[in-house]
Each structure stands twice: as structure tokens, then as C-alpha cells.
Protein backbone atom coordinates (compact mmCIF):
# COMPACT_ATOMS: atom_id res chain seq x y z
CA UNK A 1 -9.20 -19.90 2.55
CA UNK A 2 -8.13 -19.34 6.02
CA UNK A 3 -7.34 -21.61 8.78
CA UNK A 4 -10.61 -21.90 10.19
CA UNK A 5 -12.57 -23.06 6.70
CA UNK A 6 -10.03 -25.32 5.83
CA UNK A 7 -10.34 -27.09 9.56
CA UNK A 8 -14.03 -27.02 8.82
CA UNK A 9 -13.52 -28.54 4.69
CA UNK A 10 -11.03 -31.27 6.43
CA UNK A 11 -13.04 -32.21 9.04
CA UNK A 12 -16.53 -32.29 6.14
CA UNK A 13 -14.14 -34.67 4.26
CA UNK A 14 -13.40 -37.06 7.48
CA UNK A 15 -16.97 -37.27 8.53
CA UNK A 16 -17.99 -37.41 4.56
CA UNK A 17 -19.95 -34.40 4.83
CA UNK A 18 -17.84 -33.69 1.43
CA UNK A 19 -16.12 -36.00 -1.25
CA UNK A 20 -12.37 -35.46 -1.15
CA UNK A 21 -12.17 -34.40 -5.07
CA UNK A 22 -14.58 -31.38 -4.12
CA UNK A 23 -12.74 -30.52 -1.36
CA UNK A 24 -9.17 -30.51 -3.51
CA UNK A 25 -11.75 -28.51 -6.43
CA UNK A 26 -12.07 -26.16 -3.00
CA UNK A 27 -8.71 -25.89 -2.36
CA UNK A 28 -7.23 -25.26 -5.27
CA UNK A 29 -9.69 -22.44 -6.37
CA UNK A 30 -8.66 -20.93 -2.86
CA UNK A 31 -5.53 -20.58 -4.00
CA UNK A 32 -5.78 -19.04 -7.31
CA UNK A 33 -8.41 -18.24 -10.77
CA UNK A 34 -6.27 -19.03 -13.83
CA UNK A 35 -8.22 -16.33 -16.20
CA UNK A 36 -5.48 -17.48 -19.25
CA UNK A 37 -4.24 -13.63 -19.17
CA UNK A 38 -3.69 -13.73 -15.51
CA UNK A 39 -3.43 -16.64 -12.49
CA UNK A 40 -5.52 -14.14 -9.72
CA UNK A 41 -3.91 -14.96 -6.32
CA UNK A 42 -6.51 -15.67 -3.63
CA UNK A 43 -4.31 -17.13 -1.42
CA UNK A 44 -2.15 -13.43 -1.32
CA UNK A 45 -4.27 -12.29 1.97
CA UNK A 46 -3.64 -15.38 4.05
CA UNK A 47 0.12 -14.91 3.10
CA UNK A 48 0.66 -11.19 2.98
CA UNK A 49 -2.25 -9.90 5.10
CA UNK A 50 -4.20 -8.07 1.64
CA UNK A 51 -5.41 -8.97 -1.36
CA UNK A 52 -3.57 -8.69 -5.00
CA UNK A 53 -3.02 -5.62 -6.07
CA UNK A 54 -3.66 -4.60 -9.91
CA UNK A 55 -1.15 -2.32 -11.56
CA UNK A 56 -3.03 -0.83 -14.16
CA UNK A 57 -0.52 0.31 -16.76
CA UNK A 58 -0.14 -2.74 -19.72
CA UNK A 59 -3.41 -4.27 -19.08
CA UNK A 60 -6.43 -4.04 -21.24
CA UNK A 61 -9.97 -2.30 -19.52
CA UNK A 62 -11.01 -5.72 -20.27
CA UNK A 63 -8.34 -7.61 -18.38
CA UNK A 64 -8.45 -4.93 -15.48
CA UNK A 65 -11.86 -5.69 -14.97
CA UNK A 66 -11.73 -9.17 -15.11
CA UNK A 67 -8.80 -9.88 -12.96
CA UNK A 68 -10.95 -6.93 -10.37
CA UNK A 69 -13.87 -9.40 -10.55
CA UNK A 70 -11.95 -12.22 -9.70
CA UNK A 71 -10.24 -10.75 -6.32
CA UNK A 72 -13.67 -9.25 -5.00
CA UNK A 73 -15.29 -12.80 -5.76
CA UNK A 74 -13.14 -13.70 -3.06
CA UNK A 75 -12.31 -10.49 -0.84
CA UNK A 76 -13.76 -7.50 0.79
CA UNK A 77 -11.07 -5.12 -0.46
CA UNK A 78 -9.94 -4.38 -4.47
CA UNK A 79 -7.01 -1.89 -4.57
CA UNK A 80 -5.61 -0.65 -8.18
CA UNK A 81 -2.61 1.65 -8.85
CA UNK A 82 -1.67 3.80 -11.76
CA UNK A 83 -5.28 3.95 -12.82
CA UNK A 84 -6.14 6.34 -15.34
CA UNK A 85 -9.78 8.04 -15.55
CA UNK A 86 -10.80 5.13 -18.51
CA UNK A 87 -9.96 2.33 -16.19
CA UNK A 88 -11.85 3.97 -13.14
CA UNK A 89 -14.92 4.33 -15.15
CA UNK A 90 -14.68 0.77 -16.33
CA UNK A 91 -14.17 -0.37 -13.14
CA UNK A 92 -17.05 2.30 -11.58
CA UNK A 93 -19.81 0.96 -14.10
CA UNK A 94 -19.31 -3.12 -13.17
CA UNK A 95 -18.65 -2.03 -9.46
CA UNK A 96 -20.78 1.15 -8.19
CA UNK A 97 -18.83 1.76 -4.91
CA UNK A 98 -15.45 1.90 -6.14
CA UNK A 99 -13.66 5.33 -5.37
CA UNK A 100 -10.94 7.15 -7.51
CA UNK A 101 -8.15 9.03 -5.80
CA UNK A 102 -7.61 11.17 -8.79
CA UNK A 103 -3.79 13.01 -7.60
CA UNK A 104 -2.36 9.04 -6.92
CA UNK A 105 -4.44 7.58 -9.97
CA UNK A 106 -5.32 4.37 -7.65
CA UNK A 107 -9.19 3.14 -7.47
CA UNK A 108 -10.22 1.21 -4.23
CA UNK A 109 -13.30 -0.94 -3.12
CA UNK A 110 -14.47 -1.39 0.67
CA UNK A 111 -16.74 -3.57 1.43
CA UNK A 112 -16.26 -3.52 5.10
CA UNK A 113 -15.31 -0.93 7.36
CA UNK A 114 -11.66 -0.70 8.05
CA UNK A 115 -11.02 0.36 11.69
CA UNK A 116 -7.87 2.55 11.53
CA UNK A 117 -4.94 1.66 13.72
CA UNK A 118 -4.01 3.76 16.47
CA UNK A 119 -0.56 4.41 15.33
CA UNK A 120 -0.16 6.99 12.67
CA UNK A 121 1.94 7.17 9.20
CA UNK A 122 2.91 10.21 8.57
CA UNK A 123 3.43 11.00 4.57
CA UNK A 124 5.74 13.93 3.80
CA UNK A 125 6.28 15.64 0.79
CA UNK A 126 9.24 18.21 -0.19
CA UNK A 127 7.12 19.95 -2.50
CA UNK A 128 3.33 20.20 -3.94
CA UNK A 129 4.44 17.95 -7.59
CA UNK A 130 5.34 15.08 -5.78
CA UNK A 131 1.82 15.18 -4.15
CA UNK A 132 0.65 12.18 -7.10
CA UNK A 133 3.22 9.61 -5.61
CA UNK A 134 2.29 10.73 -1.60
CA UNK A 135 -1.52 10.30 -1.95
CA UNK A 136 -0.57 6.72 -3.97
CA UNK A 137 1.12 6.38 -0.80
CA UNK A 138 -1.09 7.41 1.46
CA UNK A 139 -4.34 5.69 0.23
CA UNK A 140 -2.41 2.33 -0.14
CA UNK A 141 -1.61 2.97 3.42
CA UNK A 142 -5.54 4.25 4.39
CA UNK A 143 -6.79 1.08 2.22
CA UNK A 144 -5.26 -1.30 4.08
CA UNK A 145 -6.17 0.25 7.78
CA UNK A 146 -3.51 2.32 9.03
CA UNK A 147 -4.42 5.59 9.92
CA UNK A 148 -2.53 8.48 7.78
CA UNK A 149 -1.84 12.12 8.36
CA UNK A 150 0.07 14.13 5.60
CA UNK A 151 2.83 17.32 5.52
CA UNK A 152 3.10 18.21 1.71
CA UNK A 153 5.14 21.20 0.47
CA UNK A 154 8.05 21.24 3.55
CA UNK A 155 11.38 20.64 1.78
CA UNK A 156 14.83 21.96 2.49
CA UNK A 157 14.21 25.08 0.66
CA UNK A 158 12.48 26.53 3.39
CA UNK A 159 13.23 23.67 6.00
CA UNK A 160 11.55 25.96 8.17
CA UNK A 161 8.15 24.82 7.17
CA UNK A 162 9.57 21.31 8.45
CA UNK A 163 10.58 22.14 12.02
CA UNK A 164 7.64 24.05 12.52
CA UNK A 165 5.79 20.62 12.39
CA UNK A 166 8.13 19.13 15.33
CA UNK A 167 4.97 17.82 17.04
CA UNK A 168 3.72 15.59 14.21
CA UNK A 169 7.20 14.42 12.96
CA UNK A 170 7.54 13.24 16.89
CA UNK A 171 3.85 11.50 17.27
CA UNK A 172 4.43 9.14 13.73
CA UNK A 173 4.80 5.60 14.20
CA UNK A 174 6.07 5.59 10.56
CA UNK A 175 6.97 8.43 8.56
CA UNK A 176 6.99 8.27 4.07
CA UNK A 177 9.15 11.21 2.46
CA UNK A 178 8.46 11.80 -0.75
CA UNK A 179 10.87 13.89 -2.68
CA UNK A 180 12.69 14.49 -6.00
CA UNK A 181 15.03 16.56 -7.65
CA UNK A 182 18.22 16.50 -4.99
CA UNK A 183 15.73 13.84 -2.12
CA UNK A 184 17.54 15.69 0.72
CA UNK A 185 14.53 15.58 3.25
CA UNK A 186 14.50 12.22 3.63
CA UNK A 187 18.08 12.66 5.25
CA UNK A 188 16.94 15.84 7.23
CA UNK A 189 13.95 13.92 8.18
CA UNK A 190 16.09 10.53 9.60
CA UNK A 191 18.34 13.01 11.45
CA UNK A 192 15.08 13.91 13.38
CA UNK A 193 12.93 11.00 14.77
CA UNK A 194 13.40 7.82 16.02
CA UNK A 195 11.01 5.75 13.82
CA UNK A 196 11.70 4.28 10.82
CA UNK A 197 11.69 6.44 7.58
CA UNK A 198 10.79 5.22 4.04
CA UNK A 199 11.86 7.41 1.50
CA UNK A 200 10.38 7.42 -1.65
CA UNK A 201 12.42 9.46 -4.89
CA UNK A 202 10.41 11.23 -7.64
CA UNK A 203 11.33 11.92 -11.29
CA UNK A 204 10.34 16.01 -10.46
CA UNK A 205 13.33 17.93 -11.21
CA UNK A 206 14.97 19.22 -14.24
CA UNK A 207 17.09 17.41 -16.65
CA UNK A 208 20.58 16.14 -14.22
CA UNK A 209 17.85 15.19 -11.76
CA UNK A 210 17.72 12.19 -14.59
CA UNK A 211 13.96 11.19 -13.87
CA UNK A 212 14.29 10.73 -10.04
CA UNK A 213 17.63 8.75 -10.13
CA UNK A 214 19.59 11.94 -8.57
CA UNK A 215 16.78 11.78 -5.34
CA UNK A 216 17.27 7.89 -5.41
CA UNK A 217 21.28 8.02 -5.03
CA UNK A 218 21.27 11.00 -2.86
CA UNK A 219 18.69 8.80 -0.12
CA UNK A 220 20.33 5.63 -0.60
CA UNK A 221 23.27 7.51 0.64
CA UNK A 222 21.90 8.99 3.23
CA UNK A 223 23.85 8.96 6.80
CA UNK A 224 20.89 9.40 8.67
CA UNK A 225 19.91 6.09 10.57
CA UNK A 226 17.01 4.14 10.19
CA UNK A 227 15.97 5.55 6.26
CA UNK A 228 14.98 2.71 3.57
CA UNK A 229 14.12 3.56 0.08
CA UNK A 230 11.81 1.65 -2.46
CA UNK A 231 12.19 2.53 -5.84
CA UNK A 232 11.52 6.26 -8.19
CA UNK A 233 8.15 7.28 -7.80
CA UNK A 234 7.11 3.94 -6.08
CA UNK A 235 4.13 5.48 -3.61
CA UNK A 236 2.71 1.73 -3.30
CA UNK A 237 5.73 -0.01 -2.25
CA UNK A 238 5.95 2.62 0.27
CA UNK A 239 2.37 3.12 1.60
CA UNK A 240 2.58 -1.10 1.41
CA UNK A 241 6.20 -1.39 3.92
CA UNK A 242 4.68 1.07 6.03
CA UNK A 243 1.10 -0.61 6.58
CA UNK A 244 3.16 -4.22 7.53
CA UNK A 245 5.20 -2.33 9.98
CA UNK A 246 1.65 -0.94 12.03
CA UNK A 247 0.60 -4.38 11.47
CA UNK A 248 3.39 -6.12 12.88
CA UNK A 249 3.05 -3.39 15.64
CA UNK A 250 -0.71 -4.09 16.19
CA UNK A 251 -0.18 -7.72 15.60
CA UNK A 252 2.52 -7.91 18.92
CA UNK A 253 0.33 -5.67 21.05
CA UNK A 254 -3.13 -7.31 20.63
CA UNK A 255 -1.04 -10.45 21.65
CA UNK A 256 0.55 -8.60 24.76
CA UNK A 257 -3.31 -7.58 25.81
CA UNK A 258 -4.30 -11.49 25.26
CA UNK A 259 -1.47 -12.81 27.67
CA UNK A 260 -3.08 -10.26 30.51
């Protein structure tokens, strides 16, 4: 429930347009659907700016559907991560526009049109098998409006491939590396721009890359300013941080354009 529906419910309730134990039923099923298996946040958007997320993995096709019914009761927008092909079919057959980014596994619903911002993530990759964790990245990002350009395949063993893309490293507003075995680009990439850089370690490598924890220690420490890291193979969190920063971004401008 936003602010302007519950101004409305309150002022139903002082003219007694509405009883006051419908309009505390109201509230409380704005905040949240207790399905016994799951308590469904509603109120997640008003907080956070998007709906719950699902995370797939430990959740029946059942319980993925159900808790997917719930949020688009409610919302325009259903976003679910580490799908596999049984879940998206599941979710396909009760909702018929739902679309399945097979290389990030994640399944999305839009059921309005999402005007991307005018800044730009950029979402880089060091090589093509840590493309899976970059497109989670970069359709969380897409999903929730921010408007995504990508640079797979350009790590430091031909860093070449990387300079030669000065122009879009420079026009980002955000910028998402995405790297295992030794996660170096994310420091080459800091030591370039000015913007903030998430870096995001995979479990690609052989065995004393230790499942992405050699590319996590080598970024978080990293001497190149201005470079954050979420955790191994965490394309979400990433393509998540990165959409709140355009927010914010958009958020302080549109109110610059209103004081005018």
C-alpha cells in the first residue's frame, strides 16, 4: 500500500466510508500473505523500491509458484533467480508472459513497461564462463529499469580487449565486473573510471581458485578506489546495488528538475 491509498483508507475510515476492522484487515494484508511455507512481503516495494525476490534453489515447484502468485496479486513485476528449466515451465504454464533468461537461470514478469534510465550499467566479464552470473546481473539490473550494456570476454589475459573499450568504460554510470579464477579486472577496472565498481567473484577456475574464494580475496584487496564486492557468484546482489545507485541518481535529479 502506498502513501496515497492509505491517505485515501484513513480518510474512508474518518468519514465511515469503511469500518476500522476492514481497514486494519487492509492493512495488514498490505503488508504481508502468510502462505504457512512462506510470509510473502508486500510491503518490500514501498520499502526497497521492488518487489520480493524468489530464490529458487530449496523451494518446491509448488511453493515457487505459490509464493509467485502471491507477489503478482499485488505487483506489476515477479523476478526469480537460480531458476532451473522445471521451475520456468511451472511458472510459464500458471503465468503465460513470464520470460526465461536461460545463461542467468532467472524468470521475470512485466506487466508494465519499464522506461529505462538514462544512465547506463555497464556489466563486464573477464571471460565467456562467467557469462551465467553477468546476465543474472544484468537482467536483475534490466528488470528493475536501469538501462544495461555488457563487455564479456575482456580480462587481463589480453587486457587489450579492455582498453580498446575506453569509450564505454568512460560513459557507465555504474560498472559490474564479473570475474573468477585470480578477479584481477575488477582492480584494473577501479584503476580506470571514476564511478563506482561492484565486483562480483566466480567459482570458474581450477582447483586453488577454491570455488571463487581466490577472486573474492584478491577484489576485497584491491587498491583501486571506489570497488565493492558482494559475495561468489552473487549476480543479483550485484545487478540489485547497482539499480539503487541509478535510482538514487534519478531519484535526486527528477527532484532538481521539480525545484526549477
Amino acid at each position: 500500500m502506498n502513501e496515497k491509498a492509505l491517505e485515501k483508507l484513513l480518510d474512508d475510515v474518518r468519514n465511515m466510508r469503511t469500518e476500522t476492522e476492514e481497514a486494519k484487515r487492509i492493512i495488514m494484508d498490505s503488508l504481508y500473505e502468510d502462505l504457512g511455507f512462506a510470509c510473502v512481503d508486500h510491503h518490500r516495494t514501498e520499502r526497497k523500491g521492488f518487489p520480493e525476490v524468489i530464490y529458487c534453489p530449496g523451494k518446491s515447484l509448488e511453493q515457487t509458484v505459490s509464493i509467485a502468485e502471491s507477489i503478482l496479486r499485488k505487483q506489476k513485476t515477479l523476478l526469480a533467480t537460480r531458476a532451473t528449466e522445471e521451475i520456468y515451465r511451472a511458472l510459464k504454464k500458471k503465468f503465460p508472459d513470464a520470460v526465461y533468461n536461460r545463461e542467468g537461470k532467472v524468470v521475470y514478469v512485466l506487466r508494465e513497461e519499464v522506461k529505462p534510465s538514462k544512465e547506463t550499467i555497464l556489466v563486464i566479464t573477464a571471460g565467456t564462463s562467467d557469462i551465467p552470473v553477468a546476465e543474472e546481473a544484468a537482467v536483475t539490473a534490466r528488470v528493475m529499469g536501469c538501462r544495461v550494456e555488457k563487455l564479456y570476454d575482456v580480462g587481463v589475459a589480453g587486457v587489450h580487449r579492455l582498453l580498446g573499450n575506453r569509450e564505454q568504460l568512460h560513459d557507465a554510470t555504474v560498472i559490474i565486473v564479473v570475474a573468477g579464477m585470480d578477479g584481477a579486472l575488477a582492480s584494473v577496472v577501479g584503476g580506470l573510471v571514476k564511478v563506482p565498481v561492484i565486483a562480483v567473484p566466480t567459482s570458474v577456475g581450477y582447483g586453488a581458485s577454491f570455488k571463487g574464494l581466490s577472486a573474492l580475496l584478491t577484489m576485497l584487496n584491491s587498491c583501486a578506489s571506489g570497488v565493492t564486492v558482494v559475495n561468489i557468484d552473487n549476480g543479483f546482489g550485484a545487478g540489485y546495488a547497482a539499480a539503487q545507485i541509478i535510482a538514487l541518481l534519478t531519484h535526486k535529479e527528477e527532484g532538481c528538475h521539480s525545484e526549477d
